[in-house]
Protein backbone atom coordinates (compact mmCIF):
# COMPACT_ATOMS: atom_id res chain seq x y z
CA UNK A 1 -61.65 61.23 -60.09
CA UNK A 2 -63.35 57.92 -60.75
CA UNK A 3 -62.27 55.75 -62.92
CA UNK A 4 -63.72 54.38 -66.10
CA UNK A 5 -64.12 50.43 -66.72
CA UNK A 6 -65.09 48.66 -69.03
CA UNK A 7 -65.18 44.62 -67.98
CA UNK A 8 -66.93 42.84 -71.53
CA UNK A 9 -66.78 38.76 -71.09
CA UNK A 10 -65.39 37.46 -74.78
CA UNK A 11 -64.53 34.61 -76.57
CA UNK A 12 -60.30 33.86 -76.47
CA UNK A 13 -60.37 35.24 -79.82
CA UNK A 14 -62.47 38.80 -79.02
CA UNK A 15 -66.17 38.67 -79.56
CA UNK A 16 -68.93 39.05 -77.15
CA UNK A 17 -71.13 37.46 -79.31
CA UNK A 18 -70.84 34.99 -82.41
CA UNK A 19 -71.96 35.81 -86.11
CA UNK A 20 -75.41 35.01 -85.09
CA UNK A 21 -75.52 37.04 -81.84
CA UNK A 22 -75.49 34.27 -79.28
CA UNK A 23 -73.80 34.53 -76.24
CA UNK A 24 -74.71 31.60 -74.23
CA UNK A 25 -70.94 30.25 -74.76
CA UNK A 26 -69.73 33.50 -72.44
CA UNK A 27 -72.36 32.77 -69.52
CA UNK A 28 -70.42 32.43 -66.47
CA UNK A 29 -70.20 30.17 -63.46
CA UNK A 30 -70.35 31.02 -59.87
CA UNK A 31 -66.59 31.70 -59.69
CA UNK A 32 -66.60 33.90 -62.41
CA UNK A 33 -70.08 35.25 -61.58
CA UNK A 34 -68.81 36.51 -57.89
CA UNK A 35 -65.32 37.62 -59.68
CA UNK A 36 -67.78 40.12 -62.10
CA UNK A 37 -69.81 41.12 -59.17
CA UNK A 38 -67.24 42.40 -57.01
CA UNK A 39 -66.29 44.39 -59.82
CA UNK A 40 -69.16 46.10 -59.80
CA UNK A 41 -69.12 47.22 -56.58
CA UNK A 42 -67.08 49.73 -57.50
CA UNK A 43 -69.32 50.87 -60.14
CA UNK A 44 -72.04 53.82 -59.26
CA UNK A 45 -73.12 54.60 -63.08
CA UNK A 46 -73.28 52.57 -66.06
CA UNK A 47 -72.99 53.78 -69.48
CA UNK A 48 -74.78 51.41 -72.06
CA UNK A 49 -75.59 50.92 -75.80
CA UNK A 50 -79.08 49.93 -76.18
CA UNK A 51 -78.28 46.25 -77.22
CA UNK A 52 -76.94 45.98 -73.68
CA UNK A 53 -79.02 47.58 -72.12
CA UNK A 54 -82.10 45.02 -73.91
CA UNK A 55 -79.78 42.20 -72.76
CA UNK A 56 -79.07 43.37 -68.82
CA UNK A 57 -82.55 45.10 -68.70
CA UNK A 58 -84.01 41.82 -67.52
CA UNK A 59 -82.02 42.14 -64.04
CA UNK A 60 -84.80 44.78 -63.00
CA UNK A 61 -87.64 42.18 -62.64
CA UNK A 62 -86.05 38.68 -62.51
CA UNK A 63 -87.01 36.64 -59.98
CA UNK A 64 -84.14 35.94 -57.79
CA UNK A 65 -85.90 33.95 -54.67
CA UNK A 66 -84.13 30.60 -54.78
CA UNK A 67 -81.53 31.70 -57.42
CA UNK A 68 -78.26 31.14 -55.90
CA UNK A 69 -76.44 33.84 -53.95
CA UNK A 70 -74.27 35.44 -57.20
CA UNK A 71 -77.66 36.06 -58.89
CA UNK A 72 -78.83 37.83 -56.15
CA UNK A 73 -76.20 39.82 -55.49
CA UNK A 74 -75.96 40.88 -59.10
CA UNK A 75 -79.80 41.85 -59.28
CA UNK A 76 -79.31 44.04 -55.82
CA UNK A 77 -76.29 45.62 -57.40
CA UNK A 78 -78.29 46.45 -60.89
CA UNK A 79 -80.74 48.23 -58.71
CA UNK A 80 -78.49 50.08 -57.00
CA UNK A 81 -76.42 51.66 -59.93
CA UNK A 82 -77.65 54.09 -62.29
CA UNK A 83 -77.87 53.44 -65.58
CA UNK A 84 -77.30 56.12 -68.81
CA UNK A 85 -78.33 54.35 -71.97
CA UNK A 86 -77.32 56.01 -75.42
CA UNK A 87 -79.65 55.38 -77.76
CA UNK A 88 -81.24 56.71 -81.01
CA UNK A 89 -84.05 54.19 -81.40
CA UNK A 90 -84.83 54.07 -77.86
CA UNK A 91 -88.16 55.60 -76.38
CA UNK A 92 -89.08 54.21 -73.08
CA UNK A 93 -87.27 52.46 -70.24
CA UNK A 94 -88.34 49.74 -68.39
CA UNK A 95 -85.56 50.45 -64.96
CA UNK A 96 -85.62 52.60 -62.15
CA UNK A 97 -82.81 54.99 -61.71
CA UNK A 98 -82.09 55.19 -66.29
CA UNK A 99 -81.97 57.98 -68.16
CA UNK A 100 -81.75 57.60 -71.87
CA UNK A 101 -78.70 60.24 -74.18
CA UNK A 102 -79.34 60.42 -77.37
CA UNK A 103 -75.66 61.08 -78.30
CA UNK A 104 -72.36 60.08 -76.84
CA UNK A 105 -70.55 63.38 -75.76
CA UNK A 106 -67.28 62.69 -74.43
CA UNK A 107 -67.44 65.81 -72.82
CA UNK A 108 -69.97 65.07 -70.67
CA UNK A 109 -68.66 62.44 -69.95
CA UNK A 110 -65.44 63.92 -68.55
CA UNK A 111 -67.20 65.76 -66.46
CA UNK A 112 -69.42 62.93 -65.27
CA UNK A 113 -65.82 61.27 -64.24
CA UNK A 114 -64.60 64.08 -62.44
CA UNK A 115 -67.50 64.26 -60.30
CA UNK A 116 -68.46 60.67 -59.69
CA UNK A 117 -68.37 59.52 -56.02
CA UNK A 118 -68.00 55.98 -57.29
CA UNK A 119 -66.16 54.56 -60.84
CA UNK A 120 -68.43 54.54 -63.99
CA UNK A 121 -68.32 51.32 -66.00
CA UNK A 122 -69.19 51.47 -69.79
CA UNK A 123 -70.67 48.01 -71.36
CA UNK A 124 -71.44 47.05 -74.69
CA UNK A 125 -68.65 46.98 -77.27
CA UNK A 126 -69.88 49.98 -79.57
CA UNK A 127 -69.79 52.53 -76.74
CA UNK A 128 -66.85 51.09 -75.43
CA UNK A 129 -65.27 52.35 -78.70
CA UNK A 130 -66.23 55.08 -78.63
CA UNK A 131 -65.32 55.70 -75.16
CA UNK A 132 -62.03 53.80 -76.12
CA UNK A 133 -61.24 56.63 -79.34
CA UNK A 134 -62.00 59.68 -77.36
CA UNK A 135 -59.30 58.49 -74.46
CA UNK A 136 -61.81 58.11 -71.56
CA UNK A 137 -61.34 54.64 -70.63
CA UNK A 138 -58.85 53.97 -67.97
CA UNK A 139 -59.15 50.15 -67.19
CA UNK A 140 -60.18 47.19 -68.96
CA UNK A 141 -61.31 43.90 -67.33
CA UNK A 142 -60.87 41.55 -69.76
CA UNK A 143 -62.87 38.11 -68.71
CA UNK A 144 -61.89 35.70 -71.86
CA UNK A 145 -64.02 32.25 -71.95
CA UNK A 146 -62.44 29.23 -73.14
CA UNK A 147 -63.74 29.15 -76.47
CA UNK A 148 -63.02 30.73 -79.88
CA UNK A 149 -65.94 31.63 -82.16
CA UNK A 150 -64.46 32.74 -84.84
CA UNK A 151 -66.41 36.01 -86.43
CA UNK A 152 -69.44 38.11 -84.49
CA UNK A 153 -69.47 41.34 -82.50
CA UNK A 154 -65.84 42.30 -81.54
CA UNK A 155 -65.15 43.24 -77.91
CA UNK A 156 -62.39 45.66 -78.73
CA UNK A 157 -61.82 48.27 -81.46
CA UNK A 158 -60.27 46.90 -84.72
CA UNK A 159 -58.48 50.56 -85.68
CA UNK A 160 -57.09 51.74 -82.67
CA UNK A 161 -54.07 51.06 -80.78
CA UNK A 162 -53.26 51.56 -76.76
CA UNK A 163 -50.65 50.73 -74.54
CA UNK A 164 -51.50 48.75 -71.82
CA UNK A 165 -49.93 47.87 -68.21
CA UNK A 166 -51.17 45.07 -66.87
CA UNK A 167 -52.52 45.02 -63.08
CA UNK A 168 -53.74 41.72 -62.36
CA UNK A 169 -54.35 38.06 -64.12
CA UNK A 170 -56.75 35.43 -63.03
CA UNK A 171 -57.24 31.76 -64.21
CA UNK A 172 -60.70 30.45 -62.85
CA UNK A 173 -61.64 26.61 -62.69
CA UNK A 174 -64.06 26.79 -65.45
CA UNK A 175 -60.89 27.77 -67.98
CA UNK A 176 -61.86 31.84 -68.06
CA UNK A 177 -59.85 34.07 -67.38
CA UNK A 178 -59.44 37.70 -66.30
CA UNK A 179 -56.72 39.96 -67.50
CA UNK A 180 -57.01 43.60 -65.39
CA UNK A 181 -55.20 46.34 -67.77
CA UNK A 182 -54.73 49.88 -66.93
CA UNK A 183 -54.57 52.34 -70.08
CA UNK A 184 -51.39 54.16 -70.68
CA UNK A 185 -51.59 57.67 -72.05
C-alpha cells in the first residue's frame, strides 16, 4: 500500500505563507532543495489544492537550461508525476499528466492508496486537512525555515490532534530543518 506524505516547508512557528501570502522567506537552498527532491522520488501522484497547484504549475514550462542541477531535477520529477488537483473554481489545466476533482472523497482516495505503485504526496495545507481529518495521511515531512512570521496560512490543522513517532531529524546549513513523523493510529 503506498504511503501518503505530505512534506509542506513552514515558518518555525507553522505557516506556509505570511498574512499577506508571501512565501519567499520558505524558498530553499540547494541543500534543502536536493533534501525535498529526493523526497519526491518516492512520489508517483500528487494531490493538490488549486492555490498549489497555481504556485507549482510554473514547473511545467520553466526554463531550466543553465539553472543549477536541483532545479532540474525538480522540473524532470514534476513531469514525471501525475498530478490530481481539487478544485471548484478551476476550469482548465495548463500540465500534462492533471486531472482536475471537483470534491475531495476520501474514499477514493483509499482506494487510490491501495493501488498506487508508488507513494502519493498531498500539498497545500487545506487538502492536507482534510486528508489529515479523514485519517489518510501516514507521514509528515516537516521542513521548518528559520524564521517566524507570526500569522498567515497555517501548515497544520488548528482542531485536530495526532500522535506522532518520529522517524528522522535533519539540521541543514542554511538553519532549516526537517522533522520526518510517521502518524500513529
Amino acid at each position: 500500500m503506498a504511503r501518503l506524505i505530505y512534506g509542506p516547508l513552514a515558518s518555525l512557528d507553522g505557516f506556509v505563507a505570511d498574512e499577506n501570502g508571501n512565501f519567499d522567506w520558505a524558498a530553499p537552498d540547494d541543500e534543502v532543495h536536493a533534501s525535498v527532491n529526493d523526497l519526491q522520488r518516492s512520489i508517483g501522484t500528487f494531490l493538490l489544492g488549486r492555490r498549489m497547484y497555481e504556485v507549482l504549475v510554473a514547473w511545467e514550462t520553466m526554463p531550466t537550461a543553465g539553472e543549477p542541477d536541483v532545479i532540474r531535477d525538480f522540473a524532470e520529477l514534476w513531469h514525471a508525476t501525475d498530478k490530481v488537483v481539487f478544485s471548484k473554481t478551476l476550469n482548465s489545466l495548463s500540465s500534462e499528466r492533471t486531472r482536475i476533482e471537483t470534491d475531495f472523497d476520501p474514499e477514493s482516495v483509499r482506494q487510490m492508496k491501495a493501488s498506487a505503485a508508488k507513494d502519493i504526496g498531498v500539498a497545500g495545507p487545506h487538502l492536507a486537512a482534510e486528508a489529515f481529518r479523514a485519517g489518510l495521511v501516514d507521514e509528515v515531512y516537516m521542513y521548518l525555515a528559520p524564521v517566524i512570521v507570526g500569522a498567515g496560512n497555517r501548515a497544520l490543522p488548528e482542531d485536530l490532534r495526532l500522535n506522532l513517532e518520529l522517524l528522522h531529524e535533519r539540521r541543514f546549513r542554511s538553519g532549516f530543518v526537517l522533522l520526518h513523523y510517521r502518524v500513529l493510529t
